[in-house]
Structure formats: C-alpha cells, structure tokens
PDB file of N, CA and C in Angstrom:
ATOM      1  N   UNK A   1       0.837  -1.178   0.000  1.00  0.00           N
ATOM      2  CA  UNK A   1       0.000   0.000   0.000  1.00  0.00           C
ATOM      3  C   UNK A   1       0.888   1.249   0.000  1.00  0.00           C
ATOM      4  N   UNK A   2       0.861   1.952  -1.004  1.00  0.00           N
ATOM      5  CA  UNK A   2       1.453   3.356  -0.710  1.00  0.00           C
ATOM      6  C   UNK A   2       0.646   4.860  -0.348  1.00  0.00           C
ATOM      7  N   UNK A   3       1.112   5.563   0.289  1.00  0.00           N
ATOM      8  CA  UNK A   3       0.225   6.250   1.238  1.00  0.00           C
ATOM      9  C   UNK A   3       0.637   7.659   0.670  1.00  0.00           C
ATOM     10  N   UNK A   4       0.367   8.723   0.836  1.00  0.00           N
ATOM     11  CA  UNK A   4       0.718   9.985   0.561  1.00  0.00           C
ATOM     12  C   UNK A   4       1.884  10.286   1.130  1.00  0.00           C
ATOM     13  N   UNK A   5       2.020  10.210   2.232  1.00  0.00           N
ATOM     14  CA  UNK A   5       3.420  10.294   3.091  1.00  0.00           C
ATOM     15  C   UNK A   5       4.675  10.015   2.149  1.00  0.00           C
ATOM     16  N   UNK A   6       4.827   8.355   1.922  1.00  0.00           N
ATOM     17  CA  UNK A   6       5.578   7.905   1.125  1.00  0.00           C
ATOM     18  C   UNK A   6       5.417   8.344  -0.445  1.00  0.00           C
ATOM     19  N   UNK A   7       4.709   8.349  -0.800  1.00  0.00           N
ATOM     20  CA  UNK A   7       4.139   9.153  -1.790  1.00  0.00           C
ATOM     21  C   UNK A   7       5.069   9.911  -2.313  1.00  0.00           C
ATOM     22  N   UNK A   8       5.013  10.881  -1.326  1.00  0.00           N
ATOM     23  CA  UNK A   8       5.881  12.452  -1.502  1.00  0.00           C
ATOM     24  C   UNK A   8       7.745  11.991  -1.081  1.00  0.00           C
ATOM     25  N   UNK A   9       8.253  11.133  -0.807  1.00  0.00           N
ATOM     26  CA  UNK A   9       9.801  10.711  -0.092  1.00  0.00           C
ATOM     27  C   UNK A   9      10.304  11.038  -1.978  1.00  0.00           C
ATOM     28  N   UNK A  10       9.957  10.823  -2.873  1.00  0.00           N
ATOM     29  CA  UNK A  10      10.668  10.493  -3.849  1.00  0.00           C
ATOM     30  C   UNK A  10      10.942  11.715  -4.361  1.00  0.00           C
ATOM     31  N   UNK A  11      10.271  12.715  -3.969  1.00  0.00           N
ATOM     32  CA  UNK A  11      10.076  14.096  -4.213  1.00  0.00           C
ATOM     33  C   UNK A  11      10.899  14.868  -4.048  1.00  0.00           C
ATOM     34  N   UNK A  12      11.083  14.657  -2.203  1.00  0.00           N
ATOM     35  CA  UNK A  12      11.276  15.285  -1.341  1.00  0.00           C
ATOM     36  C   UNK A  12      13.127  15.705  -1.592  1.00  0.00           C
ATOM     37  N   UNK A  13      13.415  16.731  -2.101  1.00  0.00           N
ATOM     38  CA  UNK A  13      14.524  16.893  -1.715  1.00  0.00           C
ATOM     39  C   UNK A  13      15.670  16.939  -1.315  1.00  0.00           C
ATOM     40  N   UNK A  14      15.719  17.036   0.279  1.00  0.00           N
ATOM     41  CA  UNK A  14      16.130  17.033   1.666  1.00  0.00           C
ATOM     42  C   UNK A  14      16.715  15.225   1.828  1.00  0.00           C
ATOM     43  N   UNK A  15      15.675  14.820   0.735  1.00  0.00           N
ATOM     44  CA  UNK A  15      15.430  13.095   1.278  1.00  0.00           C
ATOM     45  C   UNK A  15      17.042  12.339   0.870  1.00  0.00           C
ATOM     46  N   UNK A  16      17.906  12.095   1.466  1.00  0.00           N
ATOM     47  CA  UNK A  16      19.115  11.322   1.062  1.00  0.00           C
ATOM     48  C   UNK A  16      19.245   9.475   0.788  1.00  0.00           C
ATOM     49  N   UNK A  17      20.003   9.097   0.318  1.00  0.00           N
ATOM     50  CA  UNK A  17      19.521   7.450   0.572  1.00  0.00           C
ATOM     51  C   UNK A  17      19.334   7.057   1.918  1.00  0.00           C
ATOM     52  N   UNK A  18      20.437   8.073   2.622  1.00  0.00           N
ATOM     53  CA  UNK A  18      20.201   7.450   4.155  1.00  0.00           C
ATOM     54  C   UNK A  18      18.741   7.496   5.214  1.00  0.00           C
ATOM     55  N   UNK A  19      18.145   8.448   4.481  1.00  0.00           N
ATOM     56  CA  UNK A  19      16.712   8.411   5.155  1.00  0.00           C
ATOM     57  C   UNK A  19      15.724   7.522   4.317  1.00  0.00           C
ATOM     58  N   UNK A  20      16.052   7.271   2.633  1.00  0.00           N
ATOM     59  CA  UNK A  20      15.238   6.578   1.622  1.00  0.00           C
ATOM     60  C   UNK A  20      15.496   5.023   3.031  1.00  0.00           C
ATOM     61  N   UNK A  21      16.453   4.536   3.431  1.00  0.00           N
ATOM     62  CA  UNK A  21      16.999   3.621   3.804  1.00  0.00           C
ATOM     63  C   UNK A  21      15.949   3.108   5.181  1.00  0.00           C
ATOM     64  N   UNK A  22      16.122   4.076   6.340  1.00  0.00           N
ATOM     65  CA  UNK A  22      15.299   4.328   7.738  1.00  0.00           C
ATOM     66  C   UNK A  22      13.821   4.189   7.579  1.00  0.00           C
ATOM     67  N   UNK A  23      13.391   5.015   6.459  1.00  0.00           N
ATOM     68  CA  UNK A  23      12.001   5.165   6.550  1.00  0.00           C
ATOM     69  C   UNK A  23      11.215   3.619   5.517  1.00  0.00           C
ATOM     70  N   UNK A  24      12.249   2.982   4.765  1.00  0.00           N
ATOM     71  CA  UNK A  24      11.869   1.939   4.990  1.00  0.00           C
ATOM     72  C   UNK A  24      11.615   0.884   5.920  1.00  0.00           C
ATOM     73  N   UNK A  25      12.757   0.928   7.046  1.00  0.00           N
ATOM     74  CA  UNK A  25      12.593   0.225   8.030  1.00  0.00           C
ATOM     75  C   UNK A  25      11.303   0.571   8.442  1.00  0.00           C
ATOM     76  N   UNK A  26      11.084   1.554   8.619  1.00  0.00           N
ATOM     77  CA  UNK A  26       9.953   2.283   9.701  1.00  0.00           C
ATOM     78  C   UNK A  26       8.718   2.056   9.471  1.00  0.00           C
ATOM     79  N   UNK A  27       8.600   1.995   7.670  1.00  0.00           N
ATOM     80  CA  UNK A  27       7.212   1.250   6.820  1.00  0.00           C
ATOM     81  C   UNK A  27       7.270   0.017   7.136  1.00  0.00           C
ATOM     82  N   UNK A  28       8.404  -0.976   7.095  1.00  0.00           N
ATOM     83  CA  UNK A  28       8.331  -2.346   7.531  1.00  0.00           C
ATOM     84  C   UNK A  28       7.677  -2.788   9.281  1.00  0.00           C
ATOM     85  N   UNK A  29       8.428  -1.773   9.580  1.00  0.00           N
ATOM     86  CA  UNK A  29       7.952  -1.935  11.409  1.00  0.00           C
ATOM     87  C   UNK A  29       7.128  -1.462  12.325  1.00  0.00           C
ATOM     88  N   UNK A  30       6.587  -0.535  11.378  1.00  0.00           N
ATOM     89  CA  UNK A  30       5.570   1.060  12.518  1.00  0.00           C
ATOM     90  C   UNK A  30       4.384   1.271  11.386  1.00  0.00           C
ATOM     91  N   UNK A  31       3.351   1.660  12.037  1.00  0.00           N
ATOM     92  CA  UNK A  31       2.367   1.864  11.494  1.00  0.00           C
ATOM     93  C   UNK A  31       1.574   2.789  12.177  1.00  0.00           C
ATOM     94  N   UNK A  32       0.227   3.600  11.556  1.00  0.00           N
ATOM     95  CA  UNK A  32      -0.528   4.323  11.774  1.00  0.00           C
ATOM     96  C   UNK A  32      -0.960   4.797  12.962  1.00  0.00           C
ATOM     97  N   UNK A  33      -0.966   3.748  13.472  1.00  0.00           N
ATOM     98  CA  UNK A  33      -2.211   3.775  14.791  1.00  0.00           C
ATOM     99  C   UNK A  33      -1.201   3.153  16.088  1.00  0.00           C
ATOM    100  N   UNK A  34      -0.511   2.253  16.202  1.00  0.00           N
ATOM    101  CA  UNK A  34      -0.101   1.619  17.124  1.00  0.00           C
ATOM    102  C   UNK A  34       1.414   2.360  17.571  1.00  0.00           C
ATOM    103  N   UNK A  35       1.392   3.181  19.030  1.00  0.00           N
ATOM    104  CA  UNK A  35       2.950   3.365  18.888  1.00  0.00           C
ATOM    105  C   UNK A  35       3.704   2.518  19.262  1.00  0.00           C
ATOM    106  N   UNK A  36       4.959   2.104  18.351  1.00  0.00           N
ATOM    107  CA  UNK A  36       6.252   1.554  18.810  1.00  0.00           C
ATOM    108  C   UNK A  36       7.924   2.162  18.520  1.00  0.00           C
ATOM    109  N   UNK A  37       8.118   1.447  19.371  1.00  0.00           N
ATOM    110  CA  UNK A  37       9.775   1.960  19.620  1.00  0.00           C
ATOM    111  C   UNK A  37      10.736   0.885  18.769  1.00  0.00           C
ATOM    112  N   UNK A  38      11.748   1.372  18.477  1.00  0.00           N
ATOM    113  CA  UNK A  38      12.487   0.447  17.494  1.00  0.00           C
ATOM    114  C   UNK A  38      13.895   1.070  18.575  1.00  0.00           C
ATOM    115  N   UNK A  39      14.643  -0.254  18.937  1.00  0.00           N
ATOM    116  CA  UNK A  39      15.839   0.274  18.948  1.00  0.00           C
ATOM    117  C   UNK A  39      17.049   0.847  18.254  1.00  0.00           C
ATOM    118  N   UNK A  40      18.058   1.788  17.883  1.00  0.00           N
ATOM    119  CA  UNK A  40      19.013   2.516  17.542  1.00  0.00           C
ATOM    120  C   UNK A  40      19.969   1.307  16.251  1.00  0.00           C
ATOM    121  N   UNK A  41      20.418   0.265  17.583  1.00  0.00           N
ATOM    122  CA  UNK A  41      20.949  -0.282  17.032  1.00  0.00           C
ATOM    123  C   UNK A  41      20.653  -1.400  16.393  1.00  0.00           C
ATOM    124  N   UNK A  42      19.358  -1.737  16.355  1.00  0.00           N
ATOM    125  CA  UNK A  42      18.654  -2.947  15.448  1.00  0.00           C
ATOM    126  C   UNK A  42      18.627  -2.081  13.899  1.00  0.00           C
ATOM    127  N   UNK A  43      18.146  -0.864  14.302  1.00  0.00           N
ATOM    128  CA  UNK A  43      17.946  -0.080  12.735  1.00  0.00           C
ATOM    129  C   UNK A  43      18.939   0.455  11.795  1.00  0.00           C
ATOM    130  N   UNK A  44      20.001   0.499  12.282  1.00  0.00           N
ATOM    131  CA  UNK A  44      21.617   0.481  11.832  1.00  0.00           C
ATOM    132  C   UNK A  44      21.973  -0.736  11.826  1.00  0.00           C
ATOM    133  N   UNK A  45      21.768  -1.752  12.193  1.00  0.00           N
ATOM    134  CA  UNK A  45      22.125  -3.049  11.270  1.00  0.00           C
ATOM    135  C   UNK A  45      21.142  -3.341  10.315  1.00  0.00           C
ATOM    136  N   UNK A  46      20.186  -3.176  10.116  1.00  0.00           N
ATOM    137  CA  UNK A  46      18.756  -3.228   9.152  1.00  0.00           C
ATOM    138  C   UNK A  46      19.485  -2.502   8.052  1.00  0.00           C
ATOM    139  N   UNK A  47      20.020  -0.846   8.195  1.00  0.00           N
ATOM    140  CA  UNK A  47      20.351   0.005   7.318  1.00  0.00           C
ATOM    141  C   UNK A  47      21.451  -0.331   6.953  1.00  0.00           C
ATOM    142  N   UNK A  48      22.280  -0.630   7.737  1.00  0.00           N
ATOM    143  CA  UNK A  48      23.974  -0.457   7.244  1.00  0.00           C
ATOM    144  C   UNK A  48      24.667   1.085   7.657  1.00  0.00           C
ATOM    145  N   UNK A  49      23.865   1.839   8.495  1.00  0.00           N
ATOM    146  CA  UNK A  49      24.192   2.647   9.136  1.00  0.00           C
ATOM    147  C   UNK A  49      24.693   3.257  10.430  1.00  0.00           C
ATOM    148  N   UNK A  50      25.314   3.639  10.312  1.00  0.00           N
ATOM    149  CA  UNK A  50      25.905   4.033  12.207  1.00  0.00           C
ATOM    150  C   UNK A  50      24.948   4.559  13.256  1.00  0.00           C
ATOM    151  N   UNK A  51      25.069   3.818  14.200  1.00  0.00           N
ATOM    152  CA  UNK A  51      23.624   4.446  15.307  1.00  0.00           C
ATOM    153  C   UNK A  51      23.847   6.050  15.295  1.00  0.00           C
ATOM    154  N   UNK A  52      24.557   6.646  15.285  1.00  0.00           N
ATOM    155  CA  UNK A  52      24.589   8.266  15.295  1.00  0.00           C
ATOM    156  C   UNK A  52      23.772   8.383  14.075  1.00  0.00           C
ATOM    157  N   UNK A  53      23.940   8.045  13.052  1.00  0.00           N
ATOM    158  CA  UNK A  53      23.162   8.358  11.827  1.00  0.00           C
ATOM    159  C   UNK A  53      21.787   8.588  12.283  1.00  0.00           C
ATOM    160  N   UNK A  54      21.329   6.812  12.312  1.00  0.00           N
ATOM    161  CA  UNK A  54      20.051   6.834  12.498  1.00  0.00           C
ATOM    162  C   UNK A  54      19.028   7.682  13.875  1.00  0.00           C
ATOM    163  N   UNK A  55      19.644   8.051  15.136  1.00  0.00           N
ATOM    164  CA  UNK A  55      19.236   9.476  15.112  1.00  0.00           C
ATOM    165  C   UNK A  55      19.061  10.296  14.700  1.00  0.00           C
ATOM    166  N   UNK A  56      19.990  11.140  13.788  1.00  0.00           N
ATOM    167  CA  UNK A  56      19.637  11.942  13.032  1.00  0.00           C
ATOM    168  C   UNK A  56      18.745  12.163  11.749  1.00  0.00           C
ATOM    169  N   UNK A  57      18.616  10.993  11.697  1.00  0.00           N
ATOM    170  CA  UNK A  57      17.656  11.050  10.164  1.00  0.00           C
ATOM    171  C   UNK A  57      15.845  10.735  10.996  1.00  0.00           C
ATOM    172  N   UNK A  58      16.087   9.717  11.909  1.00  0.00           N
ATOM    173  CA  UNK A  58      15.011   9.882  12.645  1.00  0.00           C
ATOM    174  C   UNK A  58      14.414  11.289  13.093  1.00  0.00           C
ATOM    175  N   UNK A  59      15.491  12.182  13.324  1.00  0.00           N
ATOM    176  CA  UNK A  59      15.048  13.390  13.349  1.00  0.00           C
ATOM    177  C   UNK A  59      14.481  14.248  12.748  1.00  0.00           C
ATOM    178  N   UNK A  60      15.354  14.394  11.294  1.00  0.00           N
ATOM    179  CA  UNK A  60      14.581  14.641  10.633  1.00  0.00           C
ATOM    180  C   UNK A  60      13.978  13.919   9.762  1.00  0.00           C
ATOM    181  N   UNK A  61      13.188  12.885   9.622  1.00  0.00           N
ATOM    182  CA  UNK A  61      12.074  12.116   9.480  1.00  0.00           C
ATOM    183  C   UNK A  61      10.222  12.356  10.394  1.00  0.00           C
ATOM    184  N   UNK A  62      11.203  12.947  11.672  1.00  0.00           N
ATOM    185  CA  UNK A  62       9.619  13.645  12.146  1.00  0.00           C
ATOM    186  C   UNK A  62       9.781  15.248  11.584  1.00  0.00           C
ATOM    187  N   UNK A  63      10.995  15.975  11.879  1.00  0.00           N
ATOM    188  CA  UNK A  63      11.164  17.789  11.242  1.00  0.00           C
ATOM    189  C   UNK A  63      10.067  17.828  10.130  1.00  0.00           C
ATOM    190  N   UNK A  64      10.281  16.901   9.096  1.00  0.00           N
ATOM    191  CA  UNK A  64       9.837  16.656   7.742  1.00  0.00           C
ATOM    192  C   UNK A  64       8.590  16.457   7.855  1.00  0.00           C
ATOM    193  N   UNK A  65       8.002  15.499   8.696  1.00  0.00           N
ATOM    194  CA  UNK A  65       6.683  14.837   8.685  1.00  0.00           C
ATOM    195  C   UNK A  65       6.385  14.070   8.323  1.00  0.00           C
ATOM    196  N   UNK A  66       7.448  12.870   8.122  1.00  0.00           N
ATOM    197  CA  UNK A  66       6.865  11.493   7.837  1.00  0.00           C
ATOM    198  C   UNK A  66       6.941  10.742   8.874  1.00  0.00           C
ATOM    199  N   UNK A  67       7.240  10.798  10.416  1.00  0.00           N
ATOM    200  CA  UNK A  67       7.046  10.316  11.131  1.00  0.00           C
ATOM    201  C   UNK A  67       6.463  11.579  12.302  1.00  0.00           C
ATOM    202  N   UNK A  68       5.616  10.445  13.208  1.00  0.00           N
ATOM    203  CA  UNK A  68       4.926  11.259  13.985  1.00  0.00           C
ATOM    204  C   UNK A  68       6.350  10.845  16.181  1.00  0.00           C
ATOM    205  N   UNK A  69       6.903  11.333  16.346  1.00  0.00           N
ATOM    206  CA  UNK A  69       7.318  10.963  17.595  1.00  0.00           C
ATOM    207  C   UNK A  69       6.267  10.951  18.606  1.00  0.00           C
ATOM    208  N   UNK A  70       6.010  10.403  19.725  1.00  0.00           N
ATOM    209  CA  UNK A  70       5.434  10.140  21.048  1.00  0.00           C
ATOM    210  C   UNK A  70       6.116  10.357  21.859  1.00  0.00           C
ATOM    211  N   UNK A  71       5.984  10.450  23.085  1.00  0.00           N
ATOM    212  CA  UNK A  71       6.692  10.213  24.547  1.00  0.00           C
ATOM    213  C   UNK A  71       7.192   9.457  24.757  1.00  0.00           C
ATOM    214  N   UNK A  72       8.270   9.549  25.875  1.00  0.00           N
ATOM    215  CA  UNK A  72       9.421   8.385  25.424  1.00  0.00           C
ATOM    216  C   UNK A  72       8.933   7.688  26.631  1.00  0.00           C
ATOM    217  N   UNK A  73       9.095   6.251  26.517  1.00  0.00           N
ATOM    218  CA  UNK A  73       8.771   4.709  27.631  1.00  0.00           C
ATOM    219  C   UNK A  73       9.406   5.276  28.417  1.00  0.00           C
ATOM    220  N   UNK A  74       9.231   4.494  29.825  1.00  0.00           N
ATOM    221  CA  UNK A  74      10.270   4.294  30.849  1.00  0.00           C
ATOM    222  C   UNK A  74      11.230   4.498  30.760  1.00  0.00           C
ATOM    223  N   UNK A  75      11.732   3.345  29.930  1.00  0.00           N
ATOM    224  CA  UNK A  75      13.370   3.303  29.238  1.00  0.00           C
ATOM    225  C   UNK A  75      14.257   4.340  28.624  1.00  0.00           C
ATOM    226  N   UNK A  76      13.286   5.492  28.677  1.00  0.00           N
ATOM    227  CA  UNK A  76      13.955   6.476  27.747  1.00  0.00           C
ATOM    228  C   UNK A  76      13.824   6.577  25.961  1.00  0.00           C
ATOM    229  N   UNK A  77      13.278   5.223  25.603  1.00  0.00           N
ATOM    230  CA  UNK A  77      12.918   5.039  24.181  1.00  0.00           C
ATOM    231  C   UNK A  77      12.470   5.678  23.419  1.00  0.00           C
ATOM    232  N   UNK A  78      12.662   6.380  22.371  1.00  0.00           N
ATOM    233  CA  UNK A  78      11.535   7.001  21.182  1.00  0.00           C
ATOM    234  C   UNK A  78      10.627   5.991  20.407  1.00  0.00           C
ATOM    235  N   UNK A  79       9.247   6.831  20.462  1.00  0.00           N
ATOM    236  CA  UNK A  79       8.420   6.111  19.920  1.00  0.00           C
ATOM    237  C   UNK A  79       7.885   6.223  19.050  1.00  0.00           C
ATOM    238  N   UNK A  80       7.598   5.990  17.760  1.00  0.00           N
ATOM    239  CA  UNK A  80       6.532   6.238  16.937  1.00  0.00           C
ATOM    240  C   UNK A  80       5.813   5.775  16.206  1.00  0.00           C
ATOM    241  N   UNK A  81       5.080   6.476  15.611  1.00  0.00           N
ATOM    242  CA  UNK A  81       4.071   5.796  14.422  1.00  0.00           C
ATOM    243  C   UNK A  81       4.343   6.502  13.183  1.00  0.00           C
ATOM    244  N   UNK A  82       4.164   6.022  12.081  1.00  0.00           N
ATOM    245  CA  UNK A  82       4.409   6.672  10.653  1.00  0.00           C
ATOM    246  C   UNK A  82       3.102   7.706  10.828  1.00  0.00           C
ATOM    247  N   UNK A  83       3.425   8.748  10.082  1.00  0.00           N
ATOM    248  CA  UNK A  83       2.324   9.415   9.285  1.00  0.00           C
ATOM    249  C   UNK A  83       1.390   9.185   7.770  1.00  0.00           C
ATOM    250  N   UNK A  84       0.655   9.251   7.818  1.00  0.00           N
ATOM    251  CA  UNK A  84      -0.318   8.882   6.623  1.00  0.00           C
ATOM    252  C   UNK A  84      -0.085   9.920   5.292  1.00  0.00           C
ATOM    253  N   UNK A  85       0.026  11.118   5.807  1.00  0.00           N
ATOM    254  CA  UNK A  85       0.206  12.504   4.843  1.00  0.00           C
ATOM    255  C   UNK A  85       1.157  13.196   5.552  1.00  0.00           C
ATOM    256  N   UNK A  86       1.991  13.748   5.249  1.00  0.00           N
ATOM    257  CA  UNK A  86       3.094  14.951   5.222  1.00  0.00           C
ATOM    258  C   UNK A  86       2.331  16.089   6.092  1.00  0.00           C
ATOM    259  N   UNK A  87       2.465  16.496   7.211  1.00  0.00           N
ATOM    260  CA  UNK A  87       1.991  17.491   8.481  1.00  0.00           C
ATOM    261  C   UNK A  87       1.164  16.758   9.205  1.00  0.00           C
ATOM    262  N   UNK A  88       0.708  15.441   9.532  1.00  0.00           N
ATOM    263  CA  UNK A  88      -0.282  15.094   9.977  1.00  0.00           C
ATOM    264  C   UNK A  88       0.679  15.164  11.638  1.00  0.00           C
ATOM    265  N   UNK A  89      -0.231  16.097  12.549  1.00  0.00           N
ATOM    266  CA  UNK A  89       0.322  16.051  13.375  1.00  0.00           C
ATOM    267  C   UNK A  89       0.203  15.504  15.083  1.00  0.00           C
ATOM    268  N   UNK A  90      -0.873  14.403  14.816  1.00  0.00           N
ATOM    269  CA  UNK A  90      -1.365  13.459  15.529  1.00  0.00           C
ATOM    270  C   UNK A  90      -1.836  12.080  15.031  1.00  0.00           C
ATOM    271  N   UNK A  91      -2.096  11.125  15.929  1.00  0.00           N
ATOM    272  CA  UNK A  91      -2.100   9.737  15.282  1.00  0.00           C
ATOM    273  C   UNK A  91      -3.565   9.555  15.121  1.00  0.00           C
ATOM    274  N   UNK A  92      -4.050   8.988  14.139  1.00  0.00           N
ATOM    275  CA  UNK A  92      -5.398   8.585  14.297  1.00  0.00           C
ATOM    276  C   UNK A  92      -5.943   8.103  15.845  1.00  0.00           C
ATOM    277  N   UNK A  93      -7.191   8.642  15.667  1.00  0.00           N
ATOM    278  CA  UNK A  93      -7.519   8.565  16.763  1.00  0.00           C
ATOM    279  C   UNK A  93      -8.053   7.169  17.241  1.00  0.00           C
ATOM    280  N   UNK A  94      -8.445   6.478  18.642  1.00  0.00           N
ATOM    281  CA  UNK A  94      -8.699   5.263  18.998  1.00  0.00           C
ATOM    282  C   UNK A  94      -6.733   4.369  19.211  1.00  0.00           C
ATOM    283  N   UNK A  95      -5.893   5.462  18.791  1.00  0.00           N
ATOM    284  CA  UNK A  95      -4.263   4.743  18.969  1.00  0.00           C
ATOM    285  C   UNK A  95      -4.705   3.620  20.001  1.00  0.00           C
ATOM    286  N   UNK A  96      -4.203   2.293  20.188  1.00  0.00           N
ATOM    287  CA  UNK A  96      -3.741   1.299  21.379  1.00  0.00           C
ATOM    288  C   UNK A  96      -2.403   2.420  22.180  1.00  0.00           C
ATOM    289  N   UNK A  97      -2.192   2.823  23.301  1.00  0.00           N
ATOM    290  CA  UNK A  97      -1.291   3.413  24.215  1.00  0.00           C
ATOM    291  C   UNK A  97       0.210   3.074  23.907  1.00  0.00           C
ATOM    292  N   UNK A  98       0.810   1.662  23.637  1.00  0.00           N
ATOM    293  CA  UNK A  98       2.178   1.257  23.600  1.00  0.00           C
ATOM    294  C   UNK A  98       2.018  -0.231  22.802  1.00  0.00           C
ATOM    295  N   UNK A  99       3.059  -0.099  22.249  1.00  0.00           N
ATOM    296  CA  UNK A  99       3.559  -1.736  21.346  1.00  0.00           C
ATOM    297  C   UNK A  99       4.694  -1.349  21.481  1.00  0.00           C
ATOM    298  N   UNK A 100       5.256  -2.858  21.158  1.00  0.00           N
ATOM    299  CA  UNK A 100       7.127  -3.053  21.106  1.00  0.00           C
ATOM    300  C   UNK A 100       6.790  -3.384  19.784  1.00  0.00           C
ATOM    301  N   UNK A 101       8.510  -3.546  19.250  1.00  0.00           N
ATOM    302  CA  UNK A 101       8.353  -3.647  17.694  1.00  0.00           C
ATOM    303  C   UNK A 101       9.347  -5.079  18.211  1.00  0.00           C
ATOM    304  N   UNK A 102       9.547  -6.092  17.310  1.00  0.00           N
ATOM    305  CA  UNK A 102      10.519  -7.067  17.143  1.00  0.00           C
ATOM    306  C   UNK A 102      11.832  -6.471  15.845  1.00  0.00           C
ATOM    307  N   UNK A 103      12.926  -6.193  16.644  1.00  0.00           N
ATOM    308  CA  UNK A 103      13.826  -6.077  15.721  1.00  0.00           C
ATOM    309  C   UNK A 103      14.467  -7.031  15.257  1.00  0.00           C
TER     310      UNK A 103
END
C-alpha cells in the first residue's frame, strides 16, 4: 500500500539514501495507529548505518513529517508511528497506548 506520506519521499529533496533507507525500516515496522519503539541499534544493522546516523535522520524524518514521535517509555525510548500525509500532526484517533516492535 502506498500512502501519501511515502508518496511524496521520492520528491522530497532534503530526502538522502540514508533516510530513503530508515524510513523503509519504519514502513516495515511502525504503522498508523499503534505506537512503537524500534531500537538505535537494530535499525543500523537493518540500514547499514551508524547508530549516530540513524538518530539523526530519525530526526529529521519527524522535522519533515513522515514520522509522527510520542513520549518516550520508561526506558527512555523514542516512539513512533508513521504518518499517513506529510503534516499530519497526531495519530489517528482510537491509537492502542504502547507496542514493542521485534527487531
């Protein structure tokens, strides 16, 4: 299924392979409605990228608006859910509170 969000990545500019790279993971692992956390270093071996990276592109991956961030777990974790469209700046509503992701 391709969504508007993704839609627009091919477009986008700003967009480098290294985020073309992340925000696949993120389509593979995160979705709409449910938030989850992915760890640093599961997603830099997924990518082939250095955990410093994938902070930063996670970053700007929400700046941008293809990901939505949440509040971080206990653990300190970032959480999220993809966005559906580019500014959407909350999750559909009815979200489940927390999911883990399997890396």
């Amino acid at each position: 299924m391709i969504f508007p969000a993704w839609d627009s990545l091919d477009a986008d500019a700003r967009v480098k392979m290294r985020h073309a790279k992340i925000y696949r993971w993120c389509r593979l692992h995160l979705d709409f409605v449910q938030v989850r956390y992915g760890k640093r270093e599961a997603i830099a071996t997924f990518t082939g990228l250095h955990a410093a990276d994938v902070t930063r592109v996670l970053r700007d991956l929400v700046a941008w608006g293809y990901l939505h961030e949440h509040g971080r777990d206990a653990g300190e974790a970032k959480r999220f859910t993809l966005c559906y469209s580019r500014g959407e700046e909350t999750p559909p509503s009815g979200s489940p509170p927390e999911a883990g992701v399997a890396a």
